[in-house]
N, C-alpha and C. Protein backbone atom coordinates (compact mmCIF):
# COMPACT_ATOMS: atom_id res chain seq x y z
N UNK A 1 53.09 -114.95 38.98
CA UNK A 1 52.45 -113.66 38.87
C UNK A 1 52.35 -112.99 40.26
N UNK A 2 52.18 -113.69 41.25
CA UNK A 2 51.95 -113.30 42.61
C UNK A 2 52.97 -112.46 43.11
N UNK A 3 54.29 -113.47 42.71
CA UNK A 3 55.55 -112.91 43.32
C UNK A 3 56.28 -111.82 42.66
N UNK A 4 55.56 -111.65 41.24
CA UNK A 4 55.96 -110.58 40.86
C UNK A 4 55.34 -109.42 41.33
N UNK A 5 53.93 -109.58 41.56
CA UNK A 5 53.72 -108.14 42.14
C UNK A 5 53.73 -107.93 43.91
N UNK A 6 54.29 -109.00 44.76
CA UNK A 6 54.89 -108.59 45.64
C UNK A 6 55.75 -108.31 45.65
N UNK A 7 56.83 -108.37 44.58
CA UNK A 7 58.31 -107.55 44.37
C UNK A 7 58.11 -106.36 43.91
N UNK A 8 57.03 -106.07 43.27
CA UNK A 8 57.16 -104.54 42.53
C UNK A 8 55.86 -103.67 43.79
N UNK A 9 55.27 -104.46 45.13
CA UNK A 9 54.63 -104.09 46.03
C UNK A 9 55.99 -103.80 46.90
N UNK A 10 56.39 -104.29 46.81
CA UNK A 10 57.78 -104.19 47.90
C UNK A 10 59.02 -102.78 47.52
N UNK A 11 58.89 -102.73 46.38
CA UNK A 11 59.77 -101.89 46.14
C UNK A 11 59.14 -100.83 45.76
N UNK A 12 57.71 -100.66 46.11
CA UNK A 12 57.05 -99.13 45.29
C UNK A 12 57.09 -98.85 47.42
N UNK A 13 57.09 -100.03 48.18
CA UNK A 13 56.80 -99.81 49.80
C UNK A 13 58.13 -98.75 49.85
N UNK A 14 59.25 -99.90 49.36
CA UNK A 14 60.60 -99.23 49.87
C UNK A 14 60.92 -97.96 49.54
N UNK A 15 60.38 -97.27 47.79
CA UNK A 15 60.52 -96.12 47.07
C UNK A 15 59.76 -94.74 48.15
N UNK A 16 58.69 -95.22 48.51
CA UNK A 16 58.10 -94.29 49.25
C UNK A 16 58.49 -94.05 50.79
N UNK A 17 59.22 -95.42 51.47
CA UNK A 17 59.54 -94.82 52.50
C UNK A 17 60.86 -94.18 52.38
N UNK A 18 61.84 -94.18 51.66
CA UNK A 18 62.74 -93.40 50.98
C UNK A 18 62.99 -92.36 50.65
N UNK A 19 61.27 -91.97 50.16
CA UNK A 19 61.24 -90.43 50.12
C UNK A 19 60.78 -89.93 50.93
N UNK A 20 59.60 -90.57 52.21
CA UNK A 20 59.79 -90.05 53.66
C UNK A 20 60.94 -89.71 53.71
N UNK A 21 61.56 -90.83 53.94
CA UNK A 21 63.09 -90.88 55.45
C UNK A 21 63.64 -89.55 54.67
N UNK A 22 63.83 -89.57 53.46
CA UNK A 22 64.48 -88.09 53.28
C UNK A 22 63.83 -87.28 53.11
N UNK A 23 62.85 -87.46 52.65
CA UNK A 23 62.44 -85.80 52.91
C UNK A 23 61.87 -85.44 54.39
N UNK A 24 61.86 -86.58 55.08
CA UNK A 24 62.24 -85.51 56.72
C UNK A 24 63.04 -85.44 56.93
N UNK A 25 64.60 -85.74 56.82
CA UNK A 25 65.63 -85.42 56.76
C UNK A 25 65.66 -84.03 56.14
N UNK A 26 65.51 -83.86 55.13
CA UNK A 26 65.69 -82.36 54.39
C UNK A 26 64.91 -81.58 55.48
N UNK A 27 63.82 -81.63 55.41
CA UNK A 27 62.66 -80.58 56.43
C UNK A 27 63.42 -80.44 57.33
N UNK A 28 64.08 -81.31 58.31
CA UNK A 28 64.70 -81.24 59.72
C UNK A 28 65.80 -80.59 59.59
N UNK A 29 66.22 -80.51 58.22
CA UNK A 29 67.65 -80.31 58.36
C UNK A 29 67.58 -78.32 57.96
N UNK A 30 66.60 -78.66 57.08
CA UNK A 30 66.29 -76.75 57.15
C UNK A 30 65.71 -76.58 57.59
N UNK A 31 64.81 -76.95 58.39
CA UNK A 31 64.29 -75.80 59.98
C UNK A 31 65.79 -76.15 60.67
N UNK A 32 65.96 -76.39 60.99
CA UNK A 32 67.49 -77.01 62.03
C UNK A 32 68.31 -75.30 61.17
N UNK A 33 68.48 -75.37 59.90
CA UNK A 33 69.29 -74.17 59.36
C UNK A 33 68.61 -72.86 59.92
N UNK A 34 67.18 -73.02 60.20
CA UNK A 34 66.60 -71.73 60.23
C UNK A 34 66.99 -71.50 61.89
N UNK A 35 67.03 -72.50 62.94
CA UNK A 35 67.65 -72.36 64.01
C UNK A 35 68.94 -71.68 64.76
N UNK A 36 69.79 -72.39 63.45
CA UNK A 36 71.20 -72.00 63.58
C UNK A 36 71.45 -70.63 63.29
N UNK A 37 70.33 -70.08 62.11
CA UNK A 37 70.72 -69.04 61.58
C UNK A 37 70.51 -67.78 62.72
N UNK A 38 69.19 -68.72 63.52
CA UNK A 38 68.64 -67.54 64.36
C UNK A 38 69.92 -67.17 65.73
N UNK A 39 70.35 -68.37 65.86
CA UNK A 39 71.19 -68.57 67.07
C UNK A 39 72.82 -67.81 66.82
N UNK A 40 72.50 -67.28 65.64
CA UNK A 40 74.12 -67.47 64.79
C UNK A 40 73.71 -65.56 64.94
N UNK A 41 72.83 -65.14 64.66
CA UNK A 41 72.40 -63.70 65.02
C UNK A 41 72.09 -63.20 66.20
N UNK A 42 71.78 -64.20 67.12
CA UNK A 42 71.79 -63.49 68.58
C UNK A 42 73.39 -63.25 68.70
N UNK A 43 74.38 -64.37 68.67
CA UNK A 43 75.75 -64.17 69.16
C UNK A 43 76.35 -62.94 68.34
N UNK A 44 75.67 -62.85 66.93
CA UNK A 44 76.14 -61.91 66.73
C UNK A 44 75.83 -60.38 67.11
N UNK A 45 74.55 -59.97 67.39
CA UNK A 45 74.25 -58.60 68.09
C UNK A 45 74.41 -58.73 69.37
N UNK A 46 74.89 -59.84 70.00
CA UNK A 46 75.64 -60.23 71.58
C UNK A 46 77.00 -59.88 71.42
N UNK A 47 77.08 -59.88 70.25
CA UNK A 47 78.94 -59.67 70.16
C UNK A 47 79.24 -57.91 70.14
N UNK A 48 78.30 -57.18 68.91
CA UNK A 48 78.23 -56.30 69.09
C UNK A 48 78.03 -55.05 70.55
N UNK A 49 77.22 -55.53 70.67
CA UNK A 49 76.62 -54.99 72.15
C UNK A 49 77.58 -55.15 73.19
N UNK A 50 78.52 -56.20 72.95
CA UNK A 50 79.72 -56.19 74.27
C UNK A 50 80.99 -55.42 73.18
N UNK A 51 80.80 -55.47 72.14
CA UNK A 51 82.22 -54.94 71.64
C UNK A 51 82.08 -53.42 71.89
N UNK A 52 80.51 -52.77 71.87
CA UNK A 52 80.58 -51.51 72.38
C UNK A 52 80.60 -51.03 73.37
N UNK A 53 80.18 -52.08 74.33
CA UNK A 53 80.52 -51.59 75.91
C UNK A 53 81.99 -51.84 76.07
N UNK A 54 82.53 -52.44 76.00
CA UNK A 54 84.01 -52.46 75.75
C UNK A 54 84.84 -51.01 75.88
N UNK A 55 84.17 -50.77 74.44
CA UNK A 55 84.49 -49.60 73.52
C UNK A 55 84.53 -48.61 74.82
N UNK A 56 82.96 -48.55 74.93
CA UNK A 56 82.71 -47.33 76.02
C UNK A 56 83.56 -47.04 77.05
N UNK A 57 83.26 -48.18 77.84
CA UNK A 57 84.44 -48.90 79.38
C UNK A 57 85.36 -48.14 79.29
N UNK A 58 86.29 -48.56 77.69
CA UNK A 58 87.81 -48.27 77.44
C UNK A 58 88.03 -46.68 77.30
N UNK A 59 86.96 -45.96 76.39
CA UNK A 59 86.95 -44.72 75.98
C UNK A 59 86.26 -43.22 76.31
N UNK A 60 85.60 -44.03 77.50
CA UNK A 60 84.77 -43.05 78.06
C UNK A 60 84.98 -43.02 79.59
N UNK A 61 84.61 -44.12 80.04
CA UNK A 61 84.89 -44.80 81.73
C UNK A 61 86.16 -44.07 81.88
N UNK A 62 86.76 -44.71 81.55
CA UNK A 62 88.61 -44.86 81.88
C UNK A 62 89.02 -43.48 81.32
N UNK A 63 88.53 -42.88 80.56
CA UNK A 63 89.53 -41.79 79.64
C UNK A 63 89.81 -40.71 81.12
N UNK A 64 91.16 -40.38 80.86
CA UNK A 64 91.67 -39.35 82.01
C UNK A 64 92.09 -37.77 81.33
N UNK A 65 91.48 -37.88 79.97
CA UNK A 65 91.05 -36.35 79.62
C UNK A 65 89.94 -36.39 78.50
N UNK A 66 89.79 -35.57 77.96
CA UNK A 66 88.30 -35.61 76.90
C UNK A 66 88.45 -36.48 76.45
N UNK A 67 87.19 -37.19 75.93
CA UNK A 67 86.94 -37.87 75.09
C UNK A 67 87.58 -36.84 73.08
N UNK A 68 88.45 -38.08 72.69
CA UNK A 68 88.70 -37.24 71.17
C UNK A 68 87.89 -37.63 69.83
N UNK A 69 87.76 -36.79 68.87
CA UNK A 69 86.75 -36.85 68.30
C UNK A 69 86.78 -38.25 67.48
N UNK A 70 88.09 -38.86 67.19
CA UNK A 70 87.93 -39.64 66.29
C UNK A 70 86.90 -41.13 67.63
N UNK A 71 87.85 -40.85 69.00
CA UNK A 71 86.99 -41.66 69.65
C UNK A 71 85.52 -41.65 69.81
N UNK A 72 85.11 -40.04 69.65
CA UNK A 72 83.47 -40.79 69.67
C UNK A 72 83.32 -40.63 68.18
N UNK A 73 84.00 -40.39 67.16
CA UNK A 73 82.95 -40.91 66.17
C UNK A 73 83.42 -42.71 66.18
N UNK A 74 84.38 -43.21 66.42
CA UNK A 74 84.47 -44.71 66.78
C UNK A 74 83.31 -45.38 67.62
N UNK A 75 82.86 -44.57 68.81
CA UNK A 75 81.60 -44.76 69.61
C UNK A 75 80.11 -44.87 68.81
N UNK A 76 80.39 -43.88 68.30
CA UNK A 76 79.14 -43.44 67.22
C UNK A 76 78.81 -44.52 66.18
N UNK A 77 79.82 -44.85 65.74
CA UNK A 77 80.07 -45.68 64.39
C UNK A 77 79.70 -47.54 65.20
N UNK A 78 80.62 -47.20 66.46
CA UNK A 78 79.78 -48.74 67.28
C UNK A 78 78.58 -48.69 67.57
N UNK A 79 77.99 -48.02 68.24
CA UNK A 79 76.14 -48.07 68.71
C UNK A 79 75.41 -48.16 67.37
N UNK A 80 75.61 -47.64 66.57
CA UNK A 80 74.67 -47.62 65.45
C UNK A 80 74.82 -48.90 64.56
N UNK A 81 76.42 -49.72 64.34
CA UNK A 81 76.28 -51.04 64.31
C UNK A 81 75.01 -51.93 64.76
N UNK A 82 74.95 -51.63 66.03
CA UNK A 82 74.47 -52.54 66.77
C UNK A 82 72.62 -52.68 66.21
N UNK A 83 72.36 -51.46 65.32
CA UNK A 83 70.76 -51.64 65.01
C UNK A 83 69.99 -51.63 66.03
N UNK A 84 70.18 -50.87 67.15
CA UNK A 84 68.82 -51.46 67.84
C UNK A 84 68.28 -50.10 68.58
N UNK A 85 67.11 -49.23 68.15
CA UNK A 85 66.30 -47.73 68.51
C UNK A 85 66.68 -47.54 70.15
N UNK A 86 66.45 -48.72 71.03
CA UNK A 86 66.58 -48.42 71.88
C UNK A 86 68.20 -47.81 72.56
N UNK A 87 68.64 -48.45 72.40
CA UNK A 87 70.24 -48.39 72.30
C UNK A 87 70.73 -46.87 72.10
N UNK A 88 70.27 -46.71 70.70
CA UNK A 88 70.59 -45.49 70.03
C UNK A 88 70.02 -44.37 71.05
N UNK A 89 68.64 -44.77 71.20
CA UNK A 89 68.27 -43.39 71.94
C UNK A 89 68.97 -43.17 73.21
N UNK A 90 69.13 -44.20 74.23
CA UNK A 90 69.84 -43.77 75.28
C UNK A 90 71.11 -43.39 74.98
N UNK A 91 72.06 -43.70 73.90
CA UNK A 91 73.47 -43.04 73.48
C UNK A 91 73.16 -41.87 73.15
N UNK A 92 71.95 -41.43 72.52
CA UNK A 92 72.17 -40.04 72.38
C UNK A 92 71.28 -39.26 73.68
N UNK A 93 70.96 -39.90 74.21
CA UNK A 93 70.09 -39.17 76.08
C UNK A 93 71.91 -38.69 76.69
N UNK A 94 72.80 -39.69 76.67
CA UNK A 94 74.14 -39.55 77.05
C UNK A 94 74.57 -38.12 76.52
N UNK A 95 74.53 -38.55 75.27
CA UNK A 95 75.67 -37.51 74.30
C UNK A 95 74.93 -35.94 74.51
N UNK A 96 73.91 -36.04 75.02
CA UNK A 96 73.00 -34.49 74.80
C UNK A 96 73.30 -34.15 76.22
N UNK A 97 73.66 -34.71 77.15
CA UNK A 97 74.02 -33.63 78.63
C UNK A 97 74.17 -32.70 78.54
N UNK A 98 73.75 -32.25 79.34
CA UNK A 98 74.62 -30.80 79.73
C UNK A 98 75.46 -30.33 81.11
N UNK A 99 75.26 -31.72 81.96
CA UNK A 99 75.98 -31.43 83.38
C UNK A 99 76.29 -32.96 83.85
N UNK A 100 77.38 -32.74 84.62
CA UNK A 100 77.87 -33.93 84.87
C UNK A 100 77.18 -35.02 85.28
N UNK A 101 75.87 -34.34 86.26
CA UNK A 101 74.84 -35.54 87.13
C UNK A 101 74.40 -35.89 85.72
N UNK A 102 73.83 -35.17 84.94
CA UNK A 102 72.93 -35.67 84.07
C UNK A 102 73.58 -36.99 83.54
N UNK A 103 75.07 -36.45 83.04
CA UNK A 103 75.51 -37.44 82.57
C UNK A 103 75.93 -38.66 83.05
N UNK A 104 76.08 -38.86 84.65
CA UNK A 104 76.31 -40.08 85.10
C UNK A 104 75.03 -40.70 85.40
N UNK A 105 73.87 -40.05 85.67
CA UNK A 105 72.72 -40.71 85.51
C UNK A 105 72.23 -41.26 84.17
N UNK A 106 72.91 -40.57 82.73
CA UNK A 106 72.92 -41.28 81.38
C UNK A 106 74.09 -42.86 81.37
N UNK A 107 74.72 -42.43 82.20
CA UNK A 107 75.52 -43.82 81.97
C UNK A 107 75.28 -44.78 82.51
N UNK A 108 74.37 -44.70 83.89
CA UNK A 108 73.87 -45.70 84.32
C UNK A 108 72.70 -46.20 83.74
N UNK A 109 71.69 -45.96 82.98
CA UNK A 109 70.89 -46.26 82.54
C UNK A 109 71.46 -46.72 81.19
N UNK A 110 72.57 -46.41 80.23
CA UNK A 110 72.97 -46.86 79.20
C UNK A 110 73.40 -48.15 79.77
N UNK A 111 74.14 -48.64 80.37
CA UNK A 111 75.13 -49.41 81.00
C UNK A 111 74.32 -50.78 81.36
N UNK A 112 72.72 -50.68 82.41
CA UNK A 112 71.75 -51.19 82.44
C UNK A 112 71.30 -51.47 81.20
N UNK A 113 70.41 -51.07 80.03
CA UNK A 113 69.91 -50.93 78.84
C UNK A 113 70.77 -51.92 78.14
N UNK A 114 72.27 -51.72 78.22
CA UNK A 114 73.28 -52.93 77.37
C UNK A 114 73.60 -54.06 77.96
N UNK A 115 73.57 -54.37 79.43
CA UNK A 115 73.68 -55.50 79.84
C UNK A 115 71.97 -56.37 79.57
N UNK A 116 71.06 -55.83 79.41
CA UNK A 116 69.67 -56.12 79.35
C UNK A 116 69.33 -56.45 78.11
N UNK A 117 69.91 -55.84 76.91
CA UNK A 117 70.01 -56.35 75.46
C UNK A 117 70.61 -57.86 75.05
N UNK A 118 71.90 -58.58 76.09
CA UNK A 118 72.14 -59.27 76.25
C UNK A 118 71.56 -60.46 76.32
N UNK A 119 71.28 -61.58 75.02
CA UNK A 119 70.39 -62.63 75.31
C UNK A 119 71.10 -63.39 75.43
N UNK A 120 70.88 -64.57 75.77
CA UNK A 120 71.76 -66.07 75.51
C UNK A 120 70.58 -67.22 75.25
């Protein structure tokens, strides 16, 4: 009788640490998902944010006559990707110039503003 209920003591021990060991496994393993997910969204509005400075660099910086319309609505269509108020407002502090200083003093502060969005 003894040894029977140290066998069925033994295996109600083993049943329960079983469902520990896994169910901290599970817990660890979805917070661990909620990690990844978070880490998996910085690179991605990190990706954005350089694919539009890019953009800019290529289409604005560099351009050696006007900017054309399909290029800034391509501009347009990138910043607003990116979701983020701040962003937006200094693209449109840019886009509202009316004189050249204004506007290179908008690009330096855009330019700052997007390298600063930049997390890792």
């Amino acid at each position: 009788m003894l040894k029977k209920q140290t066998i069925i003591l033994s295996l109600i021990i083993v049943l329960v640490a079983g469902i520990v060991f896994f169910g901290l496994g599970w817990y660890l393993s979805y917070k661990g998902g909620q990690v990844n997910a978070a880490l998996l969204q910085t690179y991605q509005n990190n990706g954005k944010v350089l694919n539009f400075t890019k953009l800019f660099i290529q289409k604005v910086l560099k351009a050696e006559n006007e900017v054309s319309f399909g290029d800034r609505l391509e501009l347009e269509n990138a910043v607003r990707s990116i979701n983020n108020k701040e962003i937006l407002a200094q693209w449109k502090k840019f886009t509202e110039c009316e004189t050249e200083d204004q506007a290179q003093e908008e690009v330096k502060n855009l330019m700052d503003l997007l390298i600063s969005k930049v997390t890792y």
